[in-house]
Protein backbone atom coordinates (compact mmCIF):
# COMPACT_ATOMS: atom_id res chain seq x y z
CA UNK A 1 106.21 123.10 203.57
CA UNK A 2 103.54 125.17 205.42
CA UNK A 3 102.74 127.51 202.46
CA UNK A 4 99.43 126.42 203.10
CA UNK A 5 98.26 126.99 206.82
CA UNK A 6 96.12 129.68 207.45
CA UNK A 7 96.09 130.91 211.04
CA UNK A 8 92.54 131.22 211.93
CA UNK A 9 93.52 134.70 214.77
CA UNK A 10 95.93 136.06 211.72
CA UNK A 11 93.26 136.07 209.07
CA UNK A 12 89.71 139.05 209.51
CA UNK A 13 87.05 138.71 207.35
CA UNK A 14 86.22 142.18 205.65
CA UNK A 15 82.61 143.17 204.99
CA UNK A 16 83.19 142.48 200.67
CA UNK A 17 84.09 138.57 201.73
CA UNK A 18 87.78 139.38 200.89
CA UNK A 19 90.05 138.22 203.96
CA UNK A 20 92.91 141.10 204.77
CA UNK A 21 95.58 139.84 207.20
CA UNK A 22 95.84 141.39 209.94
CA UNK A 23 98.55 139.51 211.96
CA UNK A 24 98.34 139.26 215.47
CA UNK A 25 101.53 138.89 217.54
CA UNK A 26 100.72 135.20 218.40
CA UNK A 27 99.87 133.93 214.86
CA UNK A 28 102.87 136.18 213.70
CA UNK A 29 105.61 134.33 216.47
CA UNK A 30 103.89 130.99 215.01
CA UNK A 31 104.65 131.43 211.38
CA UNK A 32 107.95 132.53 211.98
CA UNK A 33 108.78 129.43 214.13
CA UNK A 34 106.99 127.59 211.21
CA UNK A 35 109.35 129.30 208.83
CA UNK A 36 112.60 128.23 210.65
CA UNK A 37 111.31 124.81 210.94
CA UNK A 38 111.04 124.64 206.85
CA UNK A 39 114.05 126.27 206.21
CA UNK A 40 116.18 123.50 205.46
CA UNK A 41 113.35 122.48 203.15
CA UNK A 42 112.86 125.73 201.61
CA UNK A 43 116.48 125.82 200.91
CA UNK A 44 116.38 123.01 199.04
CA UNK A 45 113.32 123.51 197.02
CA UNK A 46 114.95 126.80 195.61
CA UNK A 47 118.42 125.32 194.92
CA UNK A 48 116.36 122.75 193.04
CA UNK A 49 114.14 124.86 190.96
CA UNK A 50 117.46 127.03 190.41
CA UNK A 51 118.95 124.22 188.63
CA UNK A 52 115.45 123.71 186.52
CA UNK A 53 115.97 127.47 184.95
CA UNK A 54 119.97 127.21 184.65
CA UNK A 55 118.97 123.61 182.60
CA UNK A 56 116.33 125.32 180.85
CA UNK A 57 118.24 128.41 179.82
CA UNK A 58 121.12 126.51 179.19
CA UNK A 59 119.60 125.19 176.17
CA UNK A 60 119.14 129.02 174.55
CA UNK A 61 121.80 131.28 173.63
CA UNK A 62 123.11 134.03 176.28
CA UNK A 63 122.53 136.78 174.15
CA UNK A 64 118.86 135.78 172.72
CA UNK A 65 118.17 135.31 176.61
CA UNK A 66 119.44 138.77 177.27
CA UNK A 67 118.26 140.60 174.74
CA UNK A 68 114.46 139.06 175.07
CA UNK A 69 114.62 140.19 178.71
CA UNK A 70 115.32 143.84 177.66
CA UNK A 71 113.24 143.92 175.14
CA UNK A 72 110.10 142.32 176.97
CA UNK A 73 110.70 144.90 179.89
CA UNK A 74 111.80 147.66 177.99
CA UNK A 75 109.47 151.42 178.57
CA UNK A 76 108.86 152.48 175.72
CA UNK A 77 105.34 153.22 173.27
CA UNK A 78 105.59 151.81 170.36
CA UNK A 79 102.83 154.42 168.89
CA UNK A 80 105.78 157.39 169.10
CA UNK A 81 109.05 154.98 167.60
């Protein structure tokens, strides 16, 4: 994949030595031709690590899963219950 490729015209260097992008149209047309070329390869990476989390999570019980979700993203503060 080309996750890591850094175009040297897409990436400014700030005054702090943090690095904002700032993509010009060049670099821009150049990752996204570097994107289609790793699609087929993206594609599969995903499909691959989907079948990691379904094998994973097929070892758990649904509603465990489900209710663990909710409860680790649920809003609430547990100083007022």
């Amino acid at each position: 994949m080309t996750q890591d490729i850094h175009y040297k015209d897409q990436l400014s260097a700030d005054g702090d030595g943090q690095r904002s992008v700032t993509p010009s149209s060049e670099a821009y047309q150049a990752m996204l031709r570097d994107l289609a070329r790793s699609r087929v390869e993206i594609w599969a990476s995903l499909e691959q690590q989907v079948q990691e989390l379904e094998d994973i999570l097929a070892q758990y019980n649904p509603l465990d899963v489900i209710g663990n979700i909710l409860f680790a993203n649920a809003v609430f503060d547990a100083e007022n219950i």
